[in-house]
C-alpha atoms as a PDB file:
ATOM      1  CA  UNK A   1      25.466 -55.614  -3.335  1.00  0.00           C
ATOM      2  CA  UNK A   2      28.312 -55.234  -1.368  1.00  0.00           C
ATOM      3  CA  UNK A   3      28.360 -55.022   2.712  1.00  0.00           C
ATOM      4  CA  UNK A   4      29.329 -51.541   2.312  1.00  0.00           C
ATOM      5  CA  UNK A   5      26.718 -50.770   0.717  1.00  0.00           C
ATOM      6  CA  UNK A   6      24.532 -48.611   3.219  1.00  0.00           C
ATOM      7  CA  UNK A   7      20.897 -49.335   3.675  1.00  0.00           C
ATOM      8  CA  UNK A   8      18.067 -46.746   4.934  1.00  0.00           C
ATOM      9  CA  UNK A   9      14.676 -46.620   6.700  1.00  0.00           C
ATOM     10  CA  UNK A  10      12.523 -43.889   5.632  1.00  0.00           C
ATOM     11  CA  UNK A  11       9.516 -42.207   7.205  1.00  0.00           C
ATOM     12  CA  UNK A  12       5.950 -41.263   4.686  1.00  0.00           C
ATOM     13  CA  UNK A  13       2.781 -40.807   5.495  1.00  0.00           C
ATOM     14  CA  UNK A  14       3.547 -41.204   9.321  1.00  0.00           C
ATOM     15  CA  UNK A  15       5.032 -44.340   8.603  1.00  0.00           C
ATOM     16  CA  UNK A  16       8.479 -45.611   9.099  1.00  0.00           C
ATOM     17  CA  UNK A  17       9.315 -48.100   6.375  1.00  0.00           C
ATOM     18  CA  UNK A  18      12.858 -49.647   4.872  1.00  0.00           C
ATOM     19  CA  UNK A  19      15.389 -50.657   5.102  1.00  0.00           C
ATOM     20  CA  UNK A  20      16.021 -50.894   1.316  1.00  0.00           C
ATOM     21  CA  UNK A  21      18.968 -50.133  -0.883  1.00  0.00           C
ATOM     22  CA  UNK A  22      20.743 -46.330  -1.638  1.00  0.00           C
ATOM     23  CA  UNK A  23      19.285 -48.008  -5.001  1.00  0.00           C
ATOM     24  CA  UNK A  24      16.076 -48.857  -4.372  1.00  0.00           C
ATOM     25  CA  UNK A  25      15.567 -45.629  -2.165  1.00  0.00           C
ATOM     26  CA  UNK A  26      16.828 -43.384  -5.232  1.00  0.00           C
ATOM     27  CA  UNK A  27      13.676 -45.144  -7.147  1.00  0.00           C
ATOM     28  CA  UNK A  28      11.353 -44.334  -4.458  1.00  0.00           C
ATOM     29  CA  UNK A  29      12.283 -41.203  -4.946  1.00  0.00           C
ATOM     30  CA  UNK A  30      12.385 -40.446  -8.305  1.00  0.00           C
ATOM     31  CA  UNK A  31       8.395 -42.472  -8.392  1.00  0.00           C
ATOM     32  CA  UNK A  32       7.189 -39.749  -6.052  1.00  0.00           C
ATOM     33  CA  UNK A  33       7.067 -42.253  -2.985  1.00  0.00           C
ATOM     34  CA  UNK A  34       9.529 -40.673  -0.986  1.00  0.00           C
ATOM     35  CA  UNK A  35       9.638 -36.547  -0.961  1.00  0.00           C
ATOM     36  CA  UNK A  36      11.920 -34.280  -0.105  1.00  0.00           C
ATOM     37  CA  UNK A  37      10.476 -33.455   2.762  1.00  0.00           C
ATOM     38  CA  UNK A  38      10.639 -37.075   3.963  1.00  0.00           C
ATOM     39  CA  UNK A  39      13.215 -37.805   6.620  1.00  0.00           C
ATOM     40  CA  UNK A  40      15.859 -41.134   6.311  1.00  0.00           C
ATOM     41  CA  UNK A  41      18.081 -42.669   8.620  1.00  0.00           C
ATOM     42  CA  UNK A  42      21.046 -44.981   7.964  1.00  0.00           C
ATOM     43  CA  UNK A  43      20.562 -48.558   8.977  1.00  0.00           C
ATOM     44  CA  UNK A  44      23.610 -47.979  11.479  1.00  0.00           C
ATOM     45  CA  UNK A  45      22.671 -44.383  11.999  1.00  0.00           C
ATOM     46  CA  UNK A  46      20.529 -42.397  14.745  1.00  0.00           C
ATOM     47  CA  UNK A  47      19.753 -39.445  13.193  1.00  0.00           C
ATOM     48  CA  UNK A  48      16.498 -38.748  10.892  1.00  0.00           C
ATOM     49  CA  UNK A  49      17.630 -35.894   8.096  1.00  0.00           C
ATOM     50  CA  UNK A  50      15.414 -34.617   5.003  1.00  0.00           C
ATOM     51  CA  UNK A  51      15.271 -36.865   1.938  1.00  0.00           C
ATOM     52  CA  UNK A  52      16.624 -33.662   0.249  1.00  0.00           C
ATOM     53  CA  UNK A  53      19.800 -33.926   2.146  1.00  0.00           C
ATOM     54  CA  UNK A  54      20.535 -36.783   0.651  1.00  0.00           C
ATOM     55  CA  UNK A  55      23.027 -36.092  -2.238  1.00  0.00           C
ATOM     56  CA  UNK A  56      21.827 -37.166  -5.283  1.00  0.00           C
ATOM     57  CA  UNK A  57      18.339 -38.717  -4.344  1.00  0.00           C
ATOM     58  CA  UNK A  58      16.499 -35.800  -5.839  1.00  0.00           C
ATOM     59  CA  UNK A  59      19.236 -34.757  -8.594  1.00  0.00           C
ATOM     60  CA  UNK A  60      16.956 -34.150 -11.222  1.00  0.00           C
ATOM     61  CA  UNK A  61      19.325 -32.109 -13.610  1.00  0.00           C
ATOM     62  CA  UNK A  62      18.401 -29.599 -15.640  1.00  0.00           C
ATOM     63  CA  UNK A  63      15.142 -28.992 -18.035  1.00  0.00           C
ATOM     64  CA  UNK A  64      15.735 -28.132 -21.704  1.00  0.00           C
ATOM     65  CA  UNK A  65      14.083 -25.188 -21.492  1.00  0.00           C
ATOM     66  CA  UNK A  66      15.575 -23.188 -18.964  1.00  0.00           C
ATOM     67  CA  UNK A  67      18.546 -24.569 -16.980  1.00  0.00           C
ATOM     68  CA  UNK A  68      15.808 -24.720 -13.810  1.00  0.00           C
ATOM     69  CA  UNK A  69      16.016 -27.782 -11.885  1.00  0.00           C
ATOM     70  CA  UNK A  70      13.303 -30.673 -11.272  1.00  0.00           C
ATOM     71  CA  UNK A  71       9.772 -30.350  -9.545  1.00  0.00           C
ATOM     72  CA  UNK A  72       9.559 -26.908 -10.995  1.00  0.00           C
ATOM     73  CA  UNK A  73       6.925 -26.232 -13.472  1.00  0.00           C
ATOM     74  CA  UNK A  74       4.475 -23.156 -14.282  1.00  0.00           C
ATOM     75  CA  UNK A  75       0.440 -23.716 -14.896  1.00  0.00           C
ATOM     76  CA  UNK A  76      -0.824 -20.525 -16.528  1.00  0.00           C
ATOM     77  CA  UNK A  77       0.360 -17.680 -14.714  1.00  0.00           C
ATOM     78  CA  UNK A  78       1.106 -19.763 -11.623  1.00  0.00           C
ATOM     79  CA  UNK A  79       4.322 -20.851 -10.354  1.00  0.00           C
ATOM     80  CA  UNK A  80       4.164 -24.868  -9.072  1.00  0.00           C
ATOM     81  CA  UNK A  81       6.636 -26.973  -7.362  1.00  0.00           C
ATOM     82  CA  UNK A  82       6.651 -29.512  -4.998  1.00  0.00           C
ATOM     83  CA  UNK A  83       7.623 -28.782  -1.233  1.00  0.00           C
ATOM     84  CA  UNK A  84      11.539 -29.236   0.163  1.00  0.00           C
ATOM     85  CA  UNK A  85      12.272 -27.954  -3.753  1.00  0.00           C
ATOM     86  CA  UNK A  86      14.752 -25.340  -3.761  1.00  0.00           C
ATOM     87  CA  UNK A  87      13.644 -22.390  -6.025  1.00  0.00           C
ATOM     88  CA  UNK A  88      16.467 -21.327  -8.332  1.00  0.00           C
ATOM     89  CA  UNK A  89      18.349 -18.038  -7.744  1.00  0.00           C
ATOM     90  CA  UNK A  90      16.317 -15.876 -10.199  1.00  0.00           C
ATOM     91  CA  UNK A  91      14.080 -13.116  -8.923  1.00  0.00           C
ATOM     92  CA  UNK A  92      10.307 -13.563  -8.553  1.00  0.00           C
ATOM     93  CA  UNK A  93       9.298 -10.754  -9.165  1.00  0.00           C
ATOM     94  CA  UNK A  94      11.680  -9.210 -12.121  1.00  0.00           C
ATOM     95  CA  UNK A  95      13.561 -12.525 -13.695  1.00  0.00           C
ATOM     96  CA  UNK A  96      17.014 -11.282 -12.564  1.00  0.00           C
ATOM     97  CA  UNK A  97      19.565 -12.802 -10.375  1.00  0.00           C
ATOM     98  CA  UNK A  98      19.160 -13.003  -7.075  1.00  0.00           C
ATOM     99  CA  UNK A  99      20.976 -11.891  -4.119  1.00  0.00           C
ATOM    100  CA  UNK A 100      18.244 -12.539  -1.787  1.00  0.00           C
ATOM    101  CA  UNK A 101      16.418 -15.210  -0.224  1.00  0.00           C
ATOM    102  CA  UNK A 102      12.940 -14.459   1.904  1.00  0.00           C
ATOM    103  CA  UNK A 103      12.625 -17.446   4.058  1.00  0.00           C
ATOM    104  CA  UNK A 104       8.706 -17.608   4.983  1.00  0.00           C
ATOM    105  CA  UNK A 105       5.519 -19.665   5.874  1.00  0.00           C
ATOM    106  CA  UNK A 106       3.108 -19.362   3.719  1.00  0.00           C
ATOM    107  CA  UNK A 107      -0.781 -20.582   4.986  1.00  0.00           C
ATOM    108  CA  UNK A 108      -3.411 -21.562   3.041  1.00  0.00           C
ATOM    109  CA  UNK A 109      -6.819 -23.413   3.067  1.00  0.00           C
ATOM    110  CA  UNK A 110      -9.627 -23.704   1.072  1.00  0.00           C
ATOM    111  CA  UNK A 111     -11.434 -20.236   0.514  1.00  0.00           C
ATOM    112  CA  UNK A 112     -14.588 -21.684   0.893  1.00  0.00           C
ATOM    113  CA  UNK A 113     -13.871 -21.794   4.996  1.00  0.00           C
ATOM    114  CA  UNK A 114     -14.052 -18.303   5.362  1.00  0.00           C
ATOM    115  CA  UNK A 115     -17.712 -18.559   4.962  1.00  0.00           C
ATOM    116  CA  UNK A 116     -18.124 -19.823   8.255  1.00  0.00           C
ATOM    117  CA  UNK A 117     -17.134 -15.989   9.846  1.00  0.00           C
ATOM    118  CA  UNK A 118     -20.577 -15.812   8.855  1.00  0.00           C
ATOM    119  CA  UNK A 119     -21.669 -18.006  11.540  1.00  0.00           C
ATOM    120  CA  UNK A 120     -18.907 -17.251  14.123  1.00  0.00           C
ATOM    121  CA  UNK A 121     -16.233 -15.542  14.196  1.00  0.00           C
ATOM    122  CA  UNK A 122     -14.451 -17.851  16.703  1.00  0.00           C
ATOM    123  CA  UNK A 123     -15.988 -20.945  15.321  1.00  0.00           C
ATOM    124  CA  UNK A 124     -14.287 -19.670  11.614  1.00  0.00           C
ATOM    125  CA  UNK A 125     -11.443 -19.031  13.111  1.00  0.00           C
ATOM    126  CA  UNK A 126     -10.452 -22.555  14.972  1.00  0.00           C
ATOM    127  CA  UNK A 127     -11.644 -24.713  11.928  1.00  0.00           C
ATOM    128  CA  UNK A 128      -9.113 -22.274   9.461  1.00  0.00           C
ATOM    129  CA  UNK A 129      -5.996 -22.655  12.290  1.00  0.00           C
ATOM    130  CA  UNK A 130      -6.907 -26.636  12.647  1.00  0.00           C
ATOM    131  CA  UNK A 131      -7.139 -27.427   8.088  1.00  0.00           C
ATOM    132  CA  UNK A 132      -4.988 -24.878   6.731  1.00  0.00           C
ATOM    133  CA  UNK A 133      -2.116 -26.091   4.887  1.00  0.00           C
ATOM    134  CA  UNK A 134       1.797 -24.610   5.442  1.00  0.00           C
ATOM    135  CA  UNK A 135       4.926 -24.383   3.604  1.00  0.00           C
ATOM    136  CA  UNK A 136       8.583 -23.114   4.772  1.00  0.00           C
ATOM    137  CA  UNK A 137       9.695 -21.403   1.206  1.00  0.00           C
ATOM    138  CA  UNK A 138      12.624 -19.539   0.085  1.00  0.00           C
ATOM    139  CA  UNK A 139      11.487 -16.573  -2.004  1.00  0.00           C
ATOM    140  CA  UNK A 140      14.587 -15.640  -4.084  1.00  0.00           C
ATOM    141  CA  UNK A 141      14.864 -11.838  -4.828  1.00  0.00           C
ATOM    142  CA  UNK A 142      16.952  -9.324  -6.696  1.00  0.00           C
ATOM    143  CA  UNK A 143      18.591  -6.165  -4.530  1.00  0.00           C
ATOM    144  CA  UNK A 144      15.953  -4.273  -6.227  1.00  0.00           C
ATOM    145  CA  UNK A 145      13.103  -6.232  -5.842  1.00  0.00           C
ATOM    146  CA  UNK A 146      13.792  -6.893  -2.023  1.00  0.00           C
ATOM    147  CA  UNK A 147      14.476  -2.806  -1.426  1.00  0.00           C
ATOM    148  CA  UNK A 148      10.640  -2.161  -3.436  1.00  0.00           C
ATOM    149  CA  UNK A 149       9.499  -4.867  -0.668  1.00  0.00           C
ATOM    150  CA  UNK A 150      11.244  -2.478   2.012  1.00  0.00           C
ATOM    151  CA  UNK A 151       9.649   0.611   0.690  1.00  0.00           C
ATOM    152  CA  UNK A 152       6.355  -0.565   0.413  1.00  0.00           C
ATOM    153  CA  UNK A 153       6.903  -1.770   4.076  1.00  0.00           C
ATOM    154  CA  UNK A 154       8.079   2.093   5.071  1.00  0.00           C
ATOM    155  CA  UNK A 155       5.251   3.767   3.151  1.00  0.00           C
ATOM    156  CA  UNK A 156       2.517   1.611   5.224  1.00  0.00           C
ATOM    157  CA  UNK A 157       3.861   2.239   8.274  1.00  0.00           C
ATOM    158  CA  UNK A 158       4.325   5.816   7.756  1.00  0.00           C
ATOM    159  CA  UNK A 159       0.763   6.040   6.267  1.00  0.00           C
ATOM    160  CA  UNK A 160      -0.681   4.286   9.183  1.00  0.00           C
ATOM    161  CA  UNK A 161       1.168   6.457  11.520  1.00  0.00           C
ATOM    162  CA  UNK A 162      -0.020   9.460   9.990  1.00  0.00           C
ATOM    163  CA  UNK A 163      -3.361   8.012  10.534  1.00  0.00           C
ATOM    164  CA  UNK A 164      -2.990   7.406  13.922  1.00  0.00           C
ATOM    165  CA  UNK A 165      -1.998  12.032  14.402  1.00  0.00           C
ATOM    166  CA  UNK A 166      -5.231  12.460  12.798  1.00  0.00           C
ATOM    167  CA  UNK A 167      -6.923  10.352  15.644  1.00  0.00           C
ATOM    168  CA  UNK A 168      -4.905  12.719  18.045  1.00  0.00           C
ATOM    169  CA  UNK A 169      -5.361  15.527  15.964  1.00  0.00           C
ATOM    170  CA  UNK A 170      -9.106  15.297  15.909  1.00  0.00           C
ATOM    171  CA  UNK A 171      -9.255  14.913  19.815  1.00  0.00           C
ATOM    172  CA  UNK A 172      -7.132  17.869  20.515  1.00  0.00           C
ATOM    173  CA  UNK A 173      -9.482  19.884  18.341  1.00  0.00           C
ATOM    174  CA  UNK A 174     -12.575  18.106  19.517  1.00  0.00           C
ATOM    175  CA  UNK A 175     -13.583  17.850  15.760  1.00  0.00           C
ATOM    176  CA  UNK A 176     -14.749  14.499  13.580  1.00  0.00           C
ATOM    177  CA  UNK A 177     -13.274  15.090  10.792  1.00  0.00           C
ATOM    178  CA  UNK A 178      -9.738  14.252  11.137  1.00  0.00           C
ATOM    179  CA  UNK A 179     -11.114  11.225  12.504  1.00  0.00           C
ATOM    180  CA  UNK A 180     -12.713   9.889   9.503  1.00  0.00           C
ATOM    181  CA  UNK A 181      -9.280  10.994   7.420  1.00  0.00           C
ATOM    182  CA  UNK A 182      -7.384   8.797   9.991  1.00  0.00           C
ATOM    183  CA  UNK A 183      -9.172   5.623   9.856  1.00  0.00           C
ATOM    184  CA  UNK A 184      -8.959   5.679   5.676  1.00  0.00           C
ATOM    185  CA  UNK A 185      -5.119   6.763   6.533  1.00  0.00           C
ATOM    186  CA  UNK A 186      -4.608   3.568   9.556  1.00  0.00           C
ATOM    187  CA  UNK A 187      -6.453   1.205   7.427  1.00  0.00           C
ATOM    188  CA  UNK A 188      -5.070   1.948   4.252  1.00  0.00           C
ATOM    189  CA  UNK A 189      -1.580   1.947   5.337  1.00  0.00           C
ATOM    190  CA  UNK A 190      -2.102  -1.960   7.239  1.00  0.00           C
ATOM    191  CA  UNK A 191      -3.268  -3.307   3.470  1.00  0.00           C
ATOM    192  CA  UNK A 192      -0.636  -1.868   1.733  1.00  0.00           C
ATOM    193  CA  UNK A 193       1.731  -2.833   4.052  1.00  0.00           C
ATOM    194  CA  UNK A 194       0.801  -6.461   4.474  1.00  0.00           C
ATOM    195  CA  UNK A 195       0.266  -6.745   0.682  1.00  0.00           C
ATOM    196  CA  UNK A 196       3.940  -5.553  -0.319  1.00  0.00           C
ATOM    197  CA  UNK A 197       5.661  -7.755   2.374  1.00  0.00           C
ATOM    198  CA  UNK A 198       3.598 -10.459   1.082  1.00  0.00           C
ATOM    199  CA  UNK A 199       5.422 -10.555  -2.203  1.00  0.00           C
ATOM    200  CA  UNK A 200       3.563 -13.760  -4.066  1.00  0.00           C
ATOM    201  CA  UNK A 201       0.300 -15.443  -3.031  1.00  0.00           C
ATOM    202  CA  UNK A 202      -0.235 -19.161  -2.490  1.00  0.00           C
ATOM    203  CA  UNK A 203      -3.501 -20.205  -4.115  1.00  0.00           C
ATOM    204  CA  UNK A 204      -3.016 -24.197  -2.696  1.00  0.00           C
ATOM    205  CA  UNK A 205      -0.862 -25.272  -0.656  1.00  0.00           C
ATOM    206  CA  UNK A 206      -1.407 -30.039   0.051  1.00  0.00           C
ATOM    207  CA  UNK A 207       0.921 -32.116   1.241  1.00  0.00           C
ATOM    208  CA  UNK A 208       3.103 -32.296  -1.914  1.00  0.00           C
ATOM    209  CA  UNK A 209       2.524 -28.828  -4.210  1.00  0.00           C
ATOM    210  CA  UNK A 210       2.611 -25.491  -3.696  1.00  0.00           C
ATOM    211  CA  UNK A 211       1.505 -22.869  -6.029  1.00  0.00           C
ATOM    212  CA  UNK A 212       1.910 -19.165  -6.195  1.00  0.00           C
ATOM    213  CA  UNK A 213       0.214 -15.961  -7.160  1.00  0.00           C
ATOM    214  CA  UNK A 214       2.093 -13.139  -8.744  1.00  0.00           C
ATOM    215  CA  UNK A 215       5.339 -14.461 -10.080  1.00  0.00           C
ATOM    216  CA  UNK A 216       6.610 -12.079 -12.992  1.00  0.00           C
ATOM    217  CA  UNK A 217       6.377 -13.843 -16.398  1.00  0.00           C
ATOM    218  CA  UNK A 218      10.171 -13.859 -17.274  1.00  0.00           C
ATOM    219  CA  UNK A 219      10.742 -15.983 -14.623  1.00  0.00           C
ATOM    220  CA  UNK A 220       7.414 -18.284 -15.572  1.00  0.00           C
ATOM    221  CA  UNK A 221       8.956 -18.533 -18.829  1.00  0.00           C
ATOM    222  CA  UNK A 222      11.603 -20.705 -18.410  1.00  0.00           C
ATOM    223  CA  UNK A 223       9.582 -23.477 -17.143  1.00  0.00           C
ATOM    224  CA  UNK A 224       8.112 -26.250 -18.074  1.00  0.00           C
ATOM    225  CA  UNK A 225       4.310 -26.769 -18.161  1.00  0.00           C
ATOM    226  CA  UNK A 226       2.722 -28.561 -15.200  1.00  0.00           C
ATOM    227  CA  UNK A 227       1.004 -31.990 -16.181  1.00  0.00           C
ATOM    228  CA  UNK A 228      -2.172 -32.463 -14.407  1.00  0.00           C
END
């Protein structure tokens, strides 16, 4: 090795380790031990920074299938990939190019939990903010997609705010009936709101994977299959 050769510590599972080797981390990588999501520092350095800044330390290349990188795969009708994994600029939701990137934080935790609103509201509600799982992901969309997203977006608000006249409307005329047509209206227009900014669905989110609902199958296609 020569002296120029830079060495790194690296931080997983809350632990700082190193240093070791630009060769010796690359293997850490590519054995799973080190993710992208992983920071590293420079022997001589100060400054902590993403594994996946790292050039080359998660190059994975290309699949045969597709052209799509590393660390993306598909399970049934599911897309999976590993967190700090960049998702390819194809659209989600139609398998076309995309112009558009959704930055978000997607929650989830185990179903199961929300049995507990059962018990207590409040009680449900701190263990699900203190377990749930999170992941920073960049949704790539087509023009089209992304303006569907928009319009969906419009037609909940306006449908909401429609329900909202009837409220008014049914005081003003000191009648019931608008009032029921308002709540279905308010209430109706929230769901279909938050459901078409949602876009896709995580159904687990750990430390390492994510995996998402409602990805369109073009875009599935060109994936390999996940290996349990």
């Amino acid at each position: 090795m020569q002296a120029s050769d830079p060495r790194w510590y690296y931080r997983s599972s809350g632990q700082m380790l190193g240093p070791v080797t630009t060769n010796e981390l690359m293997r850490l990588a590519s054995g799973g031990r080190i993710r992208p999501t992983d920071e590293v520092c420079a022997e001589m350095g100060n400054q902590w920074l993403p594994a996946s800044t790292i050039p080359g330390l998660f190059d994975e290349g290309e699949d045969e299938l597709g052209g799509m990188p590393g660390r993306i795969w598909r399970d049934g009708h599911e897309l999976v990939f590993e967190k700090g994994v960049r998702l390819p600029d194809i659209c989600l939701k139609t398998g076309a190019p995309a112009t558009v990137r959704l930055r978000r934080t997607l929650y989830w935790c185990n179903p199961a939990l929300y049995f507990l609103f059962l018990l207590s509201i409040l009680i449900g509600l701190i263990v699900i903010l203190m377990v749930r799982k999170s992941a920073v992901v960049e949704l790539p969309l087509s023009v089209e997609a992304d303006d569907k997203r928009k319009r969906g977006i419009l037609t909940g608000w306006i449908v909401a705010i429609a329900g909202i006249g009837l409220f008014v409307l049914a005081g003003v005329l000191n009648n019931g009936y608008p009032a029921i047509g308002g709540a279905v209206a308010l209430l109706f227009g929230i769901i279909y709101g938050l459901y078409t900014a949602q876009v896709v669905r995580p159904s687990l989110i750990d430390d390492r994977i994510v995996r998402l609902k409602g990805v369109c199958e073009e875009f599935l296609s060109q994936l390999p299959h996940f290996r349990r």
